[in-house]
Protein backbone atom coordinates (compact mmCIF):
# COMPACT_ATOMS: atom_id res chain seq x y z
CA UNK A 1 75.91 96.45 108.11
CA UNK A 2 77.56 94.06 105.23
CA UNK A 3 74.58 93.12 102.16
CA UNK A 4 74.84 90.44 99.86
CA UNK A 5 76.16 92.73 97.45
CA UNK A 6 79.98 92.58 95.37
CA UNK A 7 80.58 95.35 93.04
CA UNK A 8 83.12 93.76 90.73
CA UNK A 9 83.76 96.87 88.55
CA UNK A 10 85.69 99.75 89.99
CA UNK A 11 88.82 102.05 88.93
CA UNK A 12 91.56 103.52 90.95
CA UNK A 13 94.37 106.26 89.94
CA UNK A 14 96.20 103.58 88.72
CA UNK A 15 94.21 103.56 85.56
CA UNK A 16 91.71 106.42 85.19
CA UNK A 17 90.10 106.53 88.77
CA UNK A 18 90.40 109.31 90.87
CA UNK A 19 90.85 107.39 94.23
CA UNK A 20 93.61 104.99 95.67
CA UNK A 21 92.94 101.08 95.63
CA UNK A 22 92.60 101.69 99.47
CA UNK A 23 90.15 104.67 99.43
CA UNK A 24 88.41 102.17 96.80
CA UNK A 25 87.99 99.44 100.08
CA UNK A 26 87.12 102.05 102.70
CA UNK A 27 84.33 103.45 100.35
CA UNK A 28 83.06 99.65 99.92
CA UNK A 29 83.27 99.07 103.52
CA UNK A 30 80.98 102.32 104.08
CA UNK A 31 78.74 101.31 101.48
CA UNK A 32 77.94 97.75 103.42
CA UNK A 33 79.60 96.20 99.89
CA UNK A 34 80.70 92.57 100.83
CA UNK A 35 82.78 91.95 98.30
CA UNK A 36 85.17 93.81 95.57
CA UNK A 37 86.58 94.29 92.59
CA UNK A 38 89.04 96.30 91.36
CA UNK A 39 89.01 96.14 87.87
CA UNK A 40 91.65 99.09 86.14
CA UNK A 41 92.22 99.50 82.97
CA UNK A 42 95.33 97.09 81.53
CA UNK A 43 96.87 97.17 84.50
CA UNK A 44 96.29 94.89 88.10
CA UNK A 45 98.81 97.47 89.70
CA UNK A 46 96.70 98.27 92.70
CA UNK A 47 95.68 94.70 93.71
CA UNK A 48 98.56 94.61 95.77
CA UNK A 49 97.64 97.70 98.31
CA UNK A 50 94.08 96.45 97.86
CA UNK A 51 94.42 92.89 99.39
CA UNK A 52 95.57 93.88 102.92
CA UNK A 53 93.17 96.73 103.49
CA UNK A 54 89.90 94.65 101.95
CA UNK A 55 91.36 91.93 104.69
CA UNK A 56 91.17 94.35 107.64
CA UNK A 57 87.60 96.00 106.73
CA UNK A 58 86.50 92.70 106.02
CA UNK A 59 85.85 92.87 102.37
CA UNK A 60 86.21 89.91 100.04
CA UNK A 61 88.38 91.10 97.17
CA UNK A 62 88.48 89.36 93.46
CA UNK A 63 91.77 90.05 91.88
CA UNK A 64 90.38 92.10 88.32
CA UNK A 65 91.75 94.00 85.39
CA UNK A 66 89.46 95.30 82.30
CA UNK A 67 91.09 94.57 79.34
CA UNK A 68 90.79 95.91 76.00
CA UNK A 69 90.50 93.75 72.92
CA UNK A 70 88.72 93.97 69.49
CA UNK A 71 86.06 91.91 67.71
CA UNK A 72 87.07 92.38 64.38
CA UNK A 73 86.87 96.72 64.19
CA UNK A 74 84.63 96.73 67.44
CA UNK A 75 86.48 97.69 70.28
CA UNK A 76 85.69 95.93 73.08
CA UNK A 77 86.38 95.75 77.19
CA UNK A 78 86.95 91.93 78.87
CA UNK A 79 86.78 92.27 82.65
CA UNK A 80 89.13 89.22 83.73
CA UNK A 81 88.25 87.52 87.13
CA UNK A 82 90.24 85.39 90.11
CA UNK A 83 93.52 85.84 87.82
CA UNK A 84 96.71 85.19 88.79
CA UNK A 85 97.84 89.03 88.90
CA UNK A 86 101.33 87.92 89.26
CA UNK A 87 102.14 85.63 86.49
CA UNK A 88 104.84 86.60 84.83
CA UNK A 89 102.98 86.27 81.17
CA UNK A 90 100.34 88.85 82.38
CA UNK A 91 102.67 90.97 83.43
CA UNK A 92 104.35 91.15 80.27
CA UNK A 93 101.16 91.42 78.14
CA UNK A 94 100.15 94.70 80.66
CA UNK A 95 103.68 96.10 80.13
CA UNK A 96 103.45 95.70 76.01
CA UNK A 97 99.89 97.86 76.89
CA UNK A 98 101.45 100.44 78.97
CA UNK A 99 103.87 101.07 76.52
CA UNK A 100 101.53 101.12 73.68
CA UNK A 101 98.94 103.80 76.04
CA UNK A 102 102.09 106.35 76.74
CA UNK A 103 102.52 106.25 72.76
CA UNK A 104 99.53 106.86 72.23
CA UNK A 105 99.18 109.85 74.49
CA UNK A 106 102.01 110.80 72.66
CA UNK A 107 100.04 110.63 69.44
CA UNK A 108 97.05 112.37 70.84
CA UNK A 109 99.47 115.08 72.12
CA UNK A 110 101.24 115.62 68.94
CA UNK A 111 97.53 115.97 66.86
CA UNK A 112 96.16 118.81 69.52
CA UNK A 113 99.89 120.79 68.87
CA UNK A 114 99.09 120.43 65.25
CA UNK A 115 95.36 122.25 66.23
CA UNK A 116 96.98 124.63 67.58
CA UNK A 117 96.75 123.60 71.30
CA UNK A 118 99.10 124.03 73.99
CA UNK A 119 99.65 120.79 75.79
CA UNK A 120 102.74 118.76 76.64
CA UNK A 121 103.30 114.98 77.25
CA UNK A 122 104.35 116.15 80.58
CA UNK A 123 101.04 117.76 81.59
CA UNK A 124 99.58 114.66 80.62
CA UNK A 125 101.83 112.28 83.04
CA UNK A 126 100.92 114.71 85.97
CA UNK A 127 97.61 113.76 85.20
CA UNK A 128 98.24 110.05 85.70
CA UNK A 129 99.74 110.77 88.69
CA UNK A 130 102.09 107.53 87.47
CA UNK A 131 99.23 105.62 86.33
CA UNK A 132 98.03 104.17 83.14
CA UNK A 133 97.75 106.84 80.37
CA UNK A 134 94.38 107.33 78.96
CA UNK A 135 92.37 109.43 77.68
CA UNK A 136 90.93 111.08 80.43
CA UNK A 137 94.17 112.44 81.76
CA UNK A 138 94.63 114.09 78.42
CA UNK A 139 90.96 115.34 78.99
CA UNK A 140 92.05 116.22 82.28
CA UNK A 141 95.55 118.58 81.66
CA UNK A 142 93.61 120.34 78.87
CA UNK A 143 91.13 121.60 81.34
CA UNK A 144 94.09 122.47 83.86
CA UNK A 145 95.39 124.35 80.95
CA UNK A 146 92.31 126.41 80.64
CA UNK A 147 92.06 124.79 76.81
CA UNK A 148 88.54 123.57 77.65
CA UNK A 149 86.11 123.88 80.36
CA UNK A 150 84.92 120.42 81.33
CA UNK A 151 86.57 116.48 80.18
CA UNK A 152 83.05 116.35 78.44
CA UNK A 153 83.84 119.56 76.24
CA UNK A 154 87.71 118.05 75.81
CA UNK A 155 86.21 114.53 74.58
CA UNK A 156 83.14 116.12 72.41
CA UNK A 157 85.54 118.69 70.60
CA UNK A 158 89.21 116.62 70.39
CA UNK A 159 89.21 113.46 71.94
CA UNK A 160 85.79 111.51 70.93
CA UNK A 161 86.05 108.90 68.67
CA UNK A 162 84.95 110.61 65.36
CA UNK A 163 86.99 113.61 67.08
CA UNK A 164 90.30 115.50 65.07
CA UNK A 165 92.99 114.48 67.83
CA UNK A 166 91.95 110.73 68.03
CA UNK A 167 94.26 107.95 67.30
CA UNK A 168 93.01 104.52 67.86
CA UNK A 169 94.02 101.69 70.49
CA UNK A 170 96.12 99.64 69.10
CA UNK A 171 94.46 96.10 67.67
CA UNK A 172 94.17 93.82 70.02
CA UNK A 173 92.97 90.10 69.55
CA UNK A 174 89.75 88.98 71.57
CA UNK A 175 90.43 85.84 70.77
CA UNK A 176 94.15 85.74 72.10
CA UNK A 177 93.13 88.50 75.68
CA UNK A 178 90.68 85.70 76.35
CA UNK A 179 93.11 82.79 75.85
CA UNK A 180 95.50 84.71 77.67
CA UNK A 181 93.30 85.33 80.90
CA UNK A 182 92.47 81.52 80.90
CA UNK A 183 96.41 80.71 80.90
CA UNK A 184 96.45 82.74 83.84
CA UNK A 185 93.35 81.18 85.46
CA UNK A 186 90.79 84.05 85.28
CA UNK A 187 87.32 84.37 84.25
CA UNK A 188 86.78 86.53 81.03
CA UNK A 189 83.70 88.68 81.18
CA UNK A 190 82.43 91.11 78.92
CA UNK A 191 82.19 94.24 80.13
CA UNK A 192 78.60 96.97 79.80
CA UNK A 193 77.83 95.30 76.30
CA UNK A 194 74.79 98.52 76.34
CA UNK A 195 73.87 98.03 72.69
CA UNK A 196 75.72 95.69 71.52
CA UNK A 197 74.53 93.21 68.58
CA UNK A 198 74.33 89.70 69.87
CA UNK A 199 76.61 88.93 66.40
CA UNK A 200 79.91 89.74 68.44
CA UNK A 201 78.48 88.38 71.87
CA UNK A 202 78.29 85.10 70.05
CA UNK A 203 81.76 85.56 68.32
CA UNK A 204 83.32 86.31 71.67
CA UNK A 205 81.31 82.59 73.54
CA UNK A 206 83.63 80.79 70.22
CA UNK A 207 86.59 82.49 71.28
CA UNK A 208 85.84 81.18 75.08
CA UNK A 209 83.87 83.83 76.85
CA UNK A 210 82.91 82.95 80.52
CA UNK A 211 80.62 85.37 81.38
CA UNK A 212 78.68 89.25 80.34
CA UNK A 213 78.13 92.14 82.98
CA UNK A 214 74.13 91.98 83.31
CA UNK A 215 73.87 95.22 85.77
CA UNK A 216 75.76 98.09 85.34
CA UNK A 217 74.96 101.67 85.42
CA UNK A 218 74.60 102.61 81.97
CA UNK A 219 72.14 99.32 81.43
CA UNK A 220 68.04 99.96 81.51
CA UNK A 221 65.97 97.61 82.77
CA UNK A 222 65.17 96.23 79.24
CA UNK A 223 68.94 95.64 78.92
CA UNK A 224 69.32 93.79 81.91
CA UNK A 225 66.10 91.67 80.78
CA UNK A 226 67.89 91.10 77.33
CA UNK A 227 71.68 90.21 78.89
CA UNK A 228 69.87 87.82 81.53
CA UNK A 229 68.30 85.69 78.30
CA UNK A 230 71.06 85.75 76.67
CA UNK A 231 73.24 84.75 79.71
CA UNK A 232 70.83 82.16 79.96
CA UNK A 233 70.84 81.13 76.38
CA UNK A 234 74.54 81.12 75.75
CA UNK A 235 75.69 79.51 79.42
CA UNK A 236 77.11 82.50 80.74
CA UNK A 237 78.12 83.74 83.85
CA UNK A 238 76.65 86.88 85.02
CA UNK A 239 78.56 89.75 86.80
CA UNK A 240 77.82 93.27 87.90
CA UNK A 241 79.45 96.39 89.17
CA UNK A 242 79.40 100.10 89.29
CA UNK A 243 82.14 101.28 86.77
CA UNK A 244 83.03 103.52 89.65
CA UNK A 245 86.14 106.32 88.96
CA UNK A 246 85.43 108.16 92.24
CA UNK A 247 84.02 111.15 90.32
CA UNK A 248 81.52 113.36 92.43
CA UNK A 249 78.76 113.39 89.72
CA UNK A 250 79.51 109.28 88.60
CA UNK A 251 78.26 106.78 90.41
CA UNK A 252 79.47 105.26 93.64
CA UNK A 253 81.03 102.20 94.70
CA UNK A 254 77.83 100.06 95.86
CA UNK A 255 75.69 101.59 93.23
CA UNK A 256 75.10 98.98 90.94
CA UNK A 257 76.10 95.32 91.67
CA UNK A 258 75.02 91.77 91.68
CA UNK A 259 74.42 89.06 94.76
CA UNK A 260 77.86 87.34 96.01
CA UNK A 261 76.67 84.20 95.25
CA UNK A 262 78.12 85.54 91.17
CA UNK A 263 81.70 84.78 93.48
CA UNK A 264 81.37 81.67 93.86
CA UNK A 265 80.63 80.66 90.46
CA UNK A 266 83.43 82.91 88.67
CA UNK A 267 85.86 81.02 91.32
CA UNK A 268 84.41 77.39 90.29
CA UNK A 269 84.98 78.79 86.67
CA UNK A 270 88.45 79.87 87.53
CA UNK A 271 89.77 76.20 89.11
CA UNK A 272 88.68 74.65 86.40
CA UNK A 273 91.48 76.47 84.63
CA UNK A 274 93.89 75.58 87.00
């Protein structure tokens, strides 16, 4: 049985998922999800195996990508929507990012030799199985090394932000990810705000922000209250999605959503960038 339900924020191995963009469509399709998005992280590398498979099980599939920008120092995430995932200006952008994510694992690496930790780039880029490097994957081949017992340990001890073996993303402009989704006619959404003061919400509507993720997984119900008002109050779009990596004890594809009517409006948005 199909519900009115689109879960427009998933991951696959070709970011920091754990699945393949088709497993990603034949766990919607057992999950009665309508319609999908996979949304990895800098990269729209699996949009390509997903198309065919969501058109065989039936799914509707939104091209997606979560992109990382900054406000200022705020990092922040801009799920882009109904993009062109083949222009060739994307595709540069996402190489420059790739590039910029293998030197920073390379960073990372280097600061956990200096601690006195046994880890190579190359344990790293088994991790990512050719994917996008993240931090995860370095989470990942230090508990395959036996350097840790969990990715929560690896991130709480090395890799967290306020950790000894961080090194920060690169800075990139909110202002120019959201001009360049809109070049490519997508739909620029922020992604799980949580806690996030309405300050840089507003700062991200003057650079041209479409739309905010009301439900997601990590949002309480006063948070969902809060992002509908300000939806409302600001003109925004709203989207939804699970944030699913395929992890046994994360959440599932179908888990957290929003109606597929949200579709129709992020595609109205999107022609009138064409």
């Amino acid at each position: 049985m199909r519900y009115n339900l689109a879960d427009l924020h998933t991951h696959s191995f070709c970011s920091d998922g754990l699945r393949t963009p088709s497993q990603a469509a034949e766990e919607a399709y057992q999950a009665g999800v309508q319609a999908l998005s996979l949304t990895d992280h800098d990269t729209v590398e699996g949009i390509a195996e997903l198309l065919p498979v969501g058109r065989r099980l039936g799914i509707d599939i939104v091209p997606g990508a979560e992109l990382s920008a900054h406000v200022r120092d705020r990092e922040v995430h801009i799920l882009a929507y109904c993009l062109d995932w083949q222009d060739p200006q994307l595709l540069e952008h996402l190489g420059l990012l790739r590039r910029r994510r293998h030197d920073r694992g390379m960073a990372i690496v280097e600061k956990l030799n200096h601690l006195g930790i046994s880890l190579t780039l190359e344990d790293v880029l088994n991790q990512a199985n050719g994917g996008m490097v993240g931090r995860p994957h370095i989470a990942a081949a230090m508990v395959r090394r036996g350097v840790v017992s969990s990715k929560e340990e690896a991130f709480n001890r090395f890799l967290g932000d306020r950790c000894p073996a961080v090194v920060p993303k690169p800075f990139s402009s909110a202002l120019d990810v959201i001009g360049l989704i809109h070049q490519v006619r997508g739909v620029a959404v922020l992604a799980h705000p949580g806690i996030m003061p309405e300050a840089v919400i507003a700062q991200l509507v003057e650079y041209g922000l479409d739309g905010v993720e009301v439900y997601h997984p990590s949002h309480q119900p006063l948070q969902i209250e809060y992002y509908l008002k300000l939806a409302e109050h600001y003109g925004l779009l709203q989207s939804g999605g699970s944030d699913s990596h395929g992890e046994a004890e994360g959440p599932r594809i179908g888990d957290c959503g929003i109606g597929c009517e949200a579709i129709e409006a992020l595609r109205q948005r999107s022609a009138s960038y064409a």
